[in-house]
C-alpha atoms as a PDB file:
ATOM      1  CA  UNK A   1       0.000   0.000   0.000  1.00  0.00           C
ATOM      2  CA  UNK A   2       1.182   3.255  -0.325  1.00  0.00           C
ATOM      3  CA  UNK A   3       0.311   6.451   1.226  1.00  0.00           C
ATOM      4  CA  UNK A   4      -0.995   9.622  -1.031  1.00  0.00           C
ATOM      5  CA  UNK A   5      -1.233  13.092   1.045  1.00  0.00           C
ATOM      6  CA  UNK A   6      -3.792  15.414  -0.102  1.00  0.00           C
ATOM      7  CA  UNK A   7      -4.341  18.876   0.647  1.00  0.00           C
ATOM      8  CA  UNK A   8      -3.894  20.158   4.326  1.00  0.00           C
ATOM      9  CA  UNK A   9      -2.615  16.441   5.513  1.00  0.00           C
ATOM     10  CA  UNK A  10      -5.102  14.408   4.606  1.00  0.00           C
ATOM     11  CA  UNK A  11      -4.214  10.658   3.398  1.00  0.00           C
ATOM     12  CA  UNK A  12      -5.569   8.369   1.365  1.00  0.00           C
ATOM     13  CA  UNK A  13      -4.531   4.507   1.026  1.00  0.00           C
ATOM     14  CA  UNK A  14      -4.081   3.021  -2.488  1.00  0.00           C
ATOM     15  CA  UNK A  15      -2.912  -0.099  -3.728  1.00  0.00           C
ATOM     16  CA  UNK A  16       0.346  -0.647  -5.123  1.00  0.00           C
ATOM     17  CA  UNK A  17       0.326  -2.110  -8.499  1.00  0.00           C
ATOM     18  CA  UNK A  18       4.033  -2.900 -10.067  1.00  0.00           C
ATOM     19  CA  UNK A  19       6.217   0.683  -9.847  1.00  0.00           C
ATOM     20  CA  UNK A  20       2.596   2.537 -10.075  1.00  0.00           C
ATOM     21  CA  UNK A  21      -0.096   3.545  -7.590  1.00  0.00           C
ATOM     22  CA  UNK A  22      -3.600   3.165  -8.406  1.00  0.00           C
ATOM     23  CA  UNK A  23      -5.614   5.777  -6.628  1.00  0.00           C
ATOM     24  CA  UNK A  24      -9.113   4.138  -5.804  1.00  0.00           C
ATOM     25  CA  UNK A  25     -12.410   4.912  -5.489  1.00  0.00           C
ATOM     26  CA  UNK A  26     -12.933   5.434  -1.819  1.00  0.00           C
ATOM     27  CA  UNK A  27      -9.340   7.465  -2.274  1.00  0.00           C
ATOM     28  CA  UNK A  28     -10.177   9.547  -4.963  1.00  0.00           C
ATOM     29  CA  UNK A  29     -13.431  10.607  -3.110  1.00  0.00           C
ATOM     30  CA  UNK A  30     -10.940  11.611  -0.118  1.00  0.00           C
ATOM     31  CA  UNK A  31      -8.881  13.938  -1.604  1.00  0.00           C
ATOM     32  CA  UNK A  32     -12.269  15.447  -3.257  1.00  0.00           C
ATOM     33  CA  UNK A  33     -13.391  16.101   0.060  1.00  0.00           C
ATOM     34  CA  UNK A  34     -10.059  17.221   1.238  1.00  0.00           C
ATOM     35  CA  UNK A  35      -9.391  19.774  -1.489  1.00  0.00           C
ATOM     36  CA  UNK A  36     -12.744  21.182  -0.726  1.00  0.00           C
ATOM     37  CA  UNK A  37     -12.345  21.382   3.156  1.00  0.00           C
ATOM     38  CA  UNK A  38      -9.122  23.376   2.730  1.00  0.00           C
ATOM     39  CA  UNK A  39      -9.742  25.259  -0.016  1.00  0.00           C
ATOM     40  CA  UNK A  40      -9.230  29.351  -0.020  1.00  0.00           C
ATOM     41  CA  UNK A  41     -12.884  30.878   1.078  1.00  0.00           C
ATOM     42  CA  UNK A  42     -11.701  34.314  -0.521  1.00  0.00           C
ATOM     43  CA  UNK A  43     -11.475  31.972  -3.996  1.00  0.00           C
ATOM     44  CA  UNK A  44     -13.219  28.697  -3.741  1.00  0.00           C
ATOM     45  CA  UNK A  45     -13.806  26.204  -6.589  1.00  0.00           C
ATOM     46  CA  UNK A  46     -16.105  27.200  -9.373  1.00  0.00           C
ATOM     47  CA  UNK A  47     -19.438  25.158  -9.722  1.00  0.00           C
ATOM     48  CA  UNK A  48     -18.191  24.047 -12.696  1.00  0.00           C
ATOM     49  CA  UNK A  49     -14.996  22.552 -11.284  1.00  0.00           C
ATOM     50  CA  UNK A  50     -16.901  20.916  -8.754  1.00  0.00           C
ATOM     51  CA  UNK A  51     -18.652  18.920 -11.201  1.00  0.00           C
ATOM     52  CA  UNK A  52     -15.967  18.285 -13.125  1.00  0.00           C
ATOM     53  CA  UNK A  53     -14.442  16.233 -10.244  1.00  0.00           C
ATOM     54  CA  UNK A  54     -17.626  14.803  -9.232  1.00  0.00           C
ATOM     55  CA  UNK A  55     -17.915  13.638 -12.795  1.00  0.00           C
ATOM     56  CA  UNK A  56     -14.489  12.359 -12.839  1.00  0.00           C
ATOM     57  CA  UNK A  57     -15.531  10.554  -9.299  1.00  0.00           C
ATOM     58  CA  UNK A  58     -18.211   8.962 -11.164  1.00  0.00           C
ATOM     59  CA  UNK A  59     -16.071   7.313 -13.475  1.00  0.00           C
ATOM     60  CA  UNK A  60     -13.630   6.028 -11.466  1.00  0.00           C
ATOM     61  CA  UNK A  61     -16.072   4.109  -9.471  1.00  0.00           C
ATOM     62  CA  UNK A  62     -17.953   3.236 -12.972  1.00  0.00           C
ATOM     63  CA  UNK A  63     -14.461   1.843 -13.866  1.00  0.00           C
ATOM     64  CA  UNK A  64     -13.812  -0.078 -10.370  1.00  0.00           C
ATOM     65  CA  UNK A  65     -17.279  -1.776 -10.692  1.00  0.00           C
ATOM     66  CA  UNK A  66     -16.796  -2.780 -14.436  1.00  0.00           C
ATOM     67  CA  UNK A  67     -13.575  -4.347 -12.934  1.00  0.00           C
ATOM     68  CA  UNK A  68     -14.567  -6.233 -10.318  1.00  0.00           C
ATOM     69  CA  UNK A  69     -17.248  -7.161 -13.151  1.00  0.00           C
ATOM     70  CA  UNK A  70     -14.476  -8.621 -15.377  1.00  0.00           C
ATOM     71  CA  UNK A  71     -12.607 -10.219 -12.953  1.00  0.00           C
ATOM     72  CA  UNK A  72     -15.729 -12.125 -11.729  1.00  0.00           C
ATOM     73  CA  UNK A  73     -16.136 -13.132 -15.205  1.00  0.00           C
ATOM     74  CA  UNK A  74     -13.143 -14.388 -15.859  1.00  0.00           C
ATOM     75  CA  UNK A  75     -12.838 -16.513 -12.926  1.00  0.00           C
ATOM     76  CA  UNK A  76     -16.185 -17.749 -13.880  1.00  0.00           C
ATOM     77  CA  UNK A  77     -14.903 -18.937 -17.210  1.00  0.00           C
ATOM     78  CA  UNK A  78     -11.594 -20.595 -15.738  1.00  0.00           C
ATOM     79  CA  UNK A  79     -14.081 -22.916 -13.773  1.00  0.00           C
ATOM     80  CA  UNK A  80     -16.091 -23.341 -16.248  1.00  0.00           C
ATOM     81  CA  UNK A  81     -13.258 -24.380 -18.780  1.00  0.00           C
ATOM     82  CA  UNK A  82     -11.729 -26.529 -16.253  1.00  0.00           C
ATOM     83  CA  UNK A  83     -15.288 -28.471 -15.483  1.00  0.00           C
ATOM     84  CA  UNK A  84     -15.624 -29.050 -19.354  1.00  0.00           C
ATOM     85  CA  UNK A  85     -11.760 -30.913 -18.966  1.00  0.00           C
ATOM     86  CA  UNK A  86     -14.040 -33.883 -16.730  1.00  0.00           C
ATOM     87  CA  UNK A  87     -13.619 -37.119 -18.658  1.00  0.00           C
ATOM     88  CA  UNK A  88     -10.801 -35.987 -20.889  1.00  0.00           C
ATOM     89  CA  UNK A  89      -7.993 -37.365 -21.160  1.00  0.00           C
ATOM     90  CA  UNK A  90      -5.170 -34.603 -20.531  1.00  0.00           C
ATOM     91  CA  UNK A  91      -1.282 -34.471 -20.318  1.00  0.00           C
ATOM     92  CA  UNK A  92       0.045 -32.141 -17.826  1.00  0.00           C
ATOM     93  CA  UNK A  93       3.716 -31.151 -15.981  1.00  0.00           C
ATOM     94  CA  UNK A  94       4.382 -31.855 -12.237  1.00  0.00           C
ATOM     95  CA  UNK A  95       6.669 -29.846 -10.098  1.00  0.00           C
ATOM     96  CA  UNK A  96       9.393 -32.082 -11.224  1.00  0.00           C
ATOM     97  CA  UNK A  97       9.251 -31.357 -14.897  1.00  0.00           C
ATOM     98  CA  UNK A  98       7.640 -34.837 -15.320  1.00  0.00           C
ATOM     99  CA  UNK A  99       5.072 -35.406 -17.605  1.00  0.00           C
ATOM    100  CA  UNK A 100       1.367 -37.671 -16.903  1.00  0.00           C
ATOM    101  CA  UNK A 101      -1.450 -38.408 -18.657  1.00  0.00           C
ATOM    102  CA  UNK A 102      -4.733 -39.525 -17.150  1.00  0.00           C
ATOM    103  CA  UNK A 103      -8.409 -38.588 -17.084  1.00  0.00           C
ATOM    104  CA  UNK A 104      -9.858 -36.083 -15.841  1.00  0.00           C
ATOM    105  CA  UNK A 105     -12.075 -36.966 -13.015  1.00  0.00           C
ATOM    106  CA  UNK A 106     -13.310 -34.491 -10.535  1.00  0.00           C
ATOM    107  CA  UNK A 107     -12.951 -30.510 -10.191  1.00  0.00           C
ATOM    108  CA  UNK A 108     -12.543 -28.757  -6.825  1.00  0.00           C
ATOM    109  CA  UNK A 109     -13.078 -25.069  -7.016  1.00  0.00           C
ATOM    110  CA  UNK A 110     -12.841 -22.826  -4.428  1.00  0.00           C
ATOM    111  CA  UNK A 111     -12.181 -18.581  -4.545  1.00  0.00           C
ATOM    112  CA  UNK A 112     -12.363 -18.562  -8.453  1.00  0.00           C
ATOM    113  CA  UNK A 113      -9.483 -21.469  -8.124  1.00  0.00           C
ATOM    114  CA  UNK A 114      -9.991 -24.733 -10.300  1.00  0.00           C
ATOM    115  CA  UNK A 115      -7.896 -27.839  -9.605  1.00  0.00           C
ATOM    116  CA  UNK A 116      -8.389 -31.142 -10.997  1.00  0.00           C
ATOM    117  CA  UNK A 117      -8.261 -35.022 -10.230  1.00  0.00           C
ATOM    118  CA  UNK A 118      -6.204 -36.740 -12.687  1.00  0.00           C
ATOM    119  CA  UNK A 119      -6.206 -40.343 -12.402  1.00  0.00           C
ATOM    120  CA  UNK A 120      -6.676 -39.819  -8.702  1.00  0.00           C
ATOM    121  CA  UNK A 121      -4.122 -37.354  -8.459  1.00  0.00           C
ATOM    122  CA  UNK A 122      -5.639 -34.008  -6.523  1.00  0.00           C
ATOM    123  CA  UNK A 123      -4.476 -30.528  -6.650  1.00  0.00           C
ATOM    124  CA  UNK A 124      -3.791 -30.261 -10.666  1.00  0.00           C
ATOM    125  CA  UNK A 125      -3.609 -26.661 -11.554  1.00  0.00           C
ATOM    126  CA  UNK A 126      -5.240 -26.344 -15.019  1.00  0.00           C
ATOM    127  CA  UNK A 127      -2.102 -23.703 -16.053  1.00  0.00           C
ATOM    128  CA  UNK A 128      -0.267 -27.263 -16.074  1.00  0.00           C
ATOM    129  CA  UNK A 129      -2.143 -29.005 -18.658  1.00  0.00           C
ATOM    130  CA  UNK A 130       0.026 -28.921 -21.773  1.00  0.00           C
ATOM    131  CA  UNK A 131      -2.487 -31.654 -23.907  1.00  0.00           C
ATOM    132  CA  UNK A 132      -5.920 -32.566 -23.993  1.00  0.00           C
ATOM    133  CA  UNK A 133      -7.442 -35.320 -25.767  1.00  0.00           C
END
């Protein structure tokens, strides 16, 4: 996490992604609310401005729930794909570099996580699958 300041001391928490920071929703709405708290009363922020940011506001939390959207979609599909793999036949890689080949017979899923039974082998990790038949 990293810490932004806004105006007057303020802080906001984001989340660190790689060598950027990602300001988020509920941050974004902080330093709003920050910038107008301290602002100068002999020159404060135009109506206009105002919605300006609100607007922008709007489309960062638009943007955060069309996220959270996507990811739930996509770890929809990996399950999905790795259900459709029961009763296949598939070649996959261990941890030692080894290569099997068995049938797929059950899926456990848990947390968007798929991993298979192969051949009575648990804990398969569908990334490891390099045939199926």
């Amino acid at each position: 996490m990293t810490e932004i300041s806004a105006l007057g001391g303020a802080s906001a928490t984001t989340p660190k992604t790689g060598d950027r920071s990602i300001l988020d929703k509920d941050g974004f709405l902080k330093m709003l609310v920050a910038q107008m708290q301290h602002q100068d009363p002999a020159s404060p922020m135009s109506a206009s401005e105002q919605t300006q940011q609100m607007a922008s506001f709007t489309m960062v939390e638009q943007i955060t729930n069309m996220t959270a959207a996507n990811e739930q979609l996509a770890a929809s599909m990996y399950v999905k794909q790795a259900i459709d793999l029961v009763g296949r036949t598939v070649t996959y890689t261990d941890e030692n570099d080894e290569s099997h080949t068995g049938v797929v017979e059950s899926v456990a899923t848990a947390g968007g996580n798929a991993k298979l039974t192969v051949d009575g082998v648990d804990g398969i990790t569908p990334s490891v699958i390099t045939k199926v038949a």
